[in-house]
Protein backbone atom coordinates (compact mmCIF):
# COMPACT_ATOMS: atom_id res chain seq x y z
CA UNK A 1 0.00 0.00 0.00
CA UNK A 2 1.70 2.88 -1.11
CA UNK A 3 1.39 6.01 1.00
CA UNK A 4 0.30 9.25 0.12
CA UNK A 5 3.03 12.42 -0.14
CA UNK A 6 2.83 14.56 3.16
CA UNK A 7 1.38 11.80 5.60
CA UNK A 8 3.84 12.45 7.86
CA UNK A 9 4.22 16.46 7.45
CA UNK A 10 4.95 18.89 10.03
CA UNK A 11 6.65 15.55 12.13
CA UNK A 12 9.95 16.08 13.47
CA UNK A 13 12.14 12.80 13.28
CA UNK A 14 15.53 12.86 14.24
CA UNK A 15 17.65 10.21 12.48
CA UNK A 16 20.47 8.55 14.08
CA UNK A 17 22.95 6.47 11.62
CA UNK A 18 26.44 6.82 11.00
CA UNK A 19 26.31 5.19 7.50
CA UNK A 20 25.68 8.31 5.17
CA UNK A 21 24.09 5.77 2.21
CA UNK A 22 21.65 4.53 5.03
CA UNK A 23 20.95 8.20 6.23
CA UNK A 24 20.67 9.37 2.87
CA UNK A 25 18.14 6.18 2.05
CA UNK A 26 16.18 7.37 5.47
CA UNK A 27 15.92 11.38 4.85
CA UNK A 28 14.62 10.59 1.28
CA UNK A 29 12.51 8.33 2.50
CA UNK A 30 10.31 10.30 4.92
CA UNK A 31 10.97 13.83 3.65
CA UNK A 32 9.10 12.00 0.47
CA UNK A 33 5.93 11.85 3.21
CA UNK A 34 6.54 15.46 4.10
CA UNK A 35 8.63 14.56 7.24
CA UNK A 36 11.31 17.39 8.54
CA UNK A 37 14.29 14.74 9.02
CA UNK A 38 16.77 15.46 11.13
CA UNK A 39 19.99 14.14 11.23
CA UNK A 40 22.91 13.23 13.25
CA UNK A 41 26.26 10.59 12.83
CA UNK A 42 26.90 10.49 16.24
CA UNK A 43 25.27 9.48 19.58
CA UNK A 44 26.28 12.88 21.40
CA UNK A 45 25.78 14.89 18.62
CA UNK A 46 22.00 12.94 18.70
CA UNK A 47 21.44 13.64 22.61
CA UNK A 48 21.64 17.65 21.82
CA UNK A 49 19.86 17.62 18.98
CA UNK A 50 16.93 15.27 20.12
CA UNK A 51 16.51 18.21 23.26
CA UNK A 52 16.92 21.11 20.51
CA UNK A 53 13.78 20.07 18.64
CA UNK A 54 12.08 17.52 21.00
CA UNK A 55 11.02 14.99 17.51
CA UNK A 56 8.05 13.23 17.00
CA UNK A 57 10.11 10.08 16.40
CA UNK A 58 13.76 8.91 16.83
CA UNK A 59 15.58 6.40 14.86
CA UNK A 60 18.61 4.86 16.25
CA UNK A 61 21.35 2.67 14.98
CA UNK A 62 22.71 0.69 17.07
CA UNK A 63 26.43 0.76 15.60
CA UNK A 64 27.78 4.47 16.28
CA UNK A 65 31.19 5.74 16.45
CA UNK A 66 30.88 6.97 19.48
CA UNK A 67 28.52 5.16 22.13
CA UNK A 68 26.05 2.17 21.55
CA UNK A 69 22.34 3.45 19.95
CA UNK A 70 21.15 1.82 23.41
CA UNK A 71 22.72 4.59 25.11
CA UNK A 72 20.50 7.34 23.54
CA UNK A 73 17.79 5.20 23.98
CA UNK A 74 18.12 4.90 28.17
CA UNK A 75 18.70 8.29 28.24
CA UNK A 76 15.91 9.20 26.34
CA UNK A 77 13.69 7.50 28.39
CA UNK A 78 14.91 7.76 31.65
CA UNK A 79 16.32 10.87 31.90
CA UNK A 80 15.39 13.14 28.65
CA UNK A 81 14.47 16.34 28.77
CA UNK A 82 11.63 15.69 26.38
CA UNK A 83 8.30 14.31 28.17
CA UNK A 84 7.46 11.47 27.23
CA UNK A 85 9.67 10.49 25.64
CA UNK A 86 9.24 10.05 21.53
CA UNK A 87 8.42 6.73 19.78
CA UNK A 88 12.21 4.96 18.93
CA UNK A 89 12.86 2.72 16.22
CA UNK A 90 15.76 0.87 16.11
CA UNK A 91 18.11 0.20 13.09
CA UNK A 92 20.38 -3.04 13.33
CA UNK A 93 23.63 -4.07 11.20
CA UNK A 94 22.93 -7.87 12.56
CA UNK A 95 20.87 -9.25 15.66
CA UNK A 96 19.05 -12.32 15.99
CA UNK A 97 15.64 -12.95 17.35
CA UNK A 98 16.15 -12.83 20.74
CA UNK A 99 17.61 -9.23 20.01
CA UNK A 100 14.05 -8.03 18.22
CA UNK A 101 12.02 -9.54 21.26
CA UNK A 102 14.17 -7.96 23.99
CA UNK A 103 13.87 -5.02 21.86
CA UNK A 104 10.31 -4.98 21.51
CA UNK A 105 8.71 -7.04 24.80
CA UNK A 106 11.34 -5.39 27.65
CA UNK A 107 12.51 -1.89 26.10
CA UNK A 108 9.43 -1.38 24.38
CA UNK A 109 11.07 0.03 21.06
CA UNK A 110 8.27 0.89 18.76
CA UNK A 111 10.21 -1.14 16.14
CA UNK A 112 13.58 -3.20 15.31
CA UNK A 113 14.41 -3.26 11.60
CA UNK A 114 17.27 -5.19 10.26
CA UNK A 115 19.34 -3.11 7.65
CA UNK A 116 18.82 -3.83 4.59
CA UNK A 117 15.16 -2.57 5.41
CA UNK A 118 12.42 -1.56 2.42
CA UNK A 119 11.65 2.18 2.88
CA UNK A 120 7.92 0.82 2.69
CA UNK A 121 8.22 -0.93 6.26
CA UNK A 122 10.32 2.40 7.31
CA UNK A 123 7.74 4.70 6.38
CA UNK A 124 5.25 2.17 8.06
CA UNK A 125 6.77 1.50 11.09
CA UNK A 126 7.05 5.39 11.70
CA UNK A 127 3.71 6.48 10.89
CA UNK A 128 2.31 3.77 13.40
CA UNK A 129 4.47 4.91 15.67
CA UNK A 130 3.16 8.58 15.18
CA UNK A 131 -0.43 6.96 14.88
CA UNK A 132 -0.05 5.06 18.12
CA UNK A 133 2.00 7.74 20.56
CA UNK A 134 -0.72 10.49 19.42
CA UNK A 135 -3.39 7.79 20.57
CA UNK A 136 -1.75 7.60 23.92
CA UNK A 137 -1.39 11.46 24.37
CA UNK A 138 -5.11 11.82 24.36
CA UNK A 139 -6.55 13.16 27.71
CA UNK A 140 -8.62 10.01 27.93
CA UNK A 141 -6.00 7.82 27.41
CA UNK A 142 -3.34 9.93 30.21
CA UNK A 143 -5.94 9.75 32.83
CA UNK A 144 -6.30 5.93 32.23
CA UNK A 145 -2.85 5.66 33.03
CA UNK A 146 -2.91 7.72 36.10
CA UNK A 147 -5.64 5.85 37.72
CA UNK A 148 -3.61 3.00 36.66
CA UNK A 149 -0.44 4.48 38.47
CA UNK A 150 -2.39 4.98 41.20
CA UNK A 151 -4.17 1.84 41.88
């Protein structure tokens, strides 16, 4: 299912990979949908920027020059400056199954694609990832959770 120029416009994603033919692959991809992609090679470089602009989204490599994509992951969520913390999909040179589960059942990653990837499953792993973190940002769906934190 092919989808339709700007479905992902005015989103901020910030774009973590140190291979410039996979970055290059990525911002084409989504600035196609009408995404502003932003990018940065390395994990510091990724921490300032993702508290700059506070993104919709964050994709992470794993495999950076200069700390492991998990890093920027724990720090987003436990200790980022932007609340709550954005939707992450993560972007693996080689893993195995066990490495997508842990990903997905215990961090709670919105996705783990293994590179190569189609730009198709990019594009649709990020705008479920948009669909579902603007579900749970409903006033409904915040006040669920309190009760729920507080029962």
């Amino acid at each position: 299912m092919a989808m339709p120029n700007g479905a992902l416009r005015t989103k901020k994603i910030v774009v973590v990979e140190a291979d410039e033919d996979f970055l290059h692959l990525i911002q084409m991809t989504l600035a196609d949908c009408g995404a502003d992609v932003l990018a940065a090679s390395r994990g510091y470089d990724a921490l300032a920027l993702i508290d700059a602009c506070r993104p919709d989204a964050v994709i992470i490599d794993l495999a950076l020059p200069d700390m492991n994509g998990w890093e920027i992951f724990i720090r987003l969520r436990d200790g980022g400056s932007v609340k709550p913390a954005p939707p992450v999909i993560i972007l693996a040179d080689e893993g195995t199954r066990l490495d997508r589960t842990f990903s997905l059942q215990v961090a709670q990653v919105h996705d783990y694609q293994m590179k190569p990837f189609l730009p198709s499953q990019l594009r649709k792993s990020v705008t479920e990832a948009l669909r579902l973190s603007a579900i749970s940002e409903t006033p409904v769906t915040a006040a669920r959770q309190a009760k729920k934190d507080h029962d």
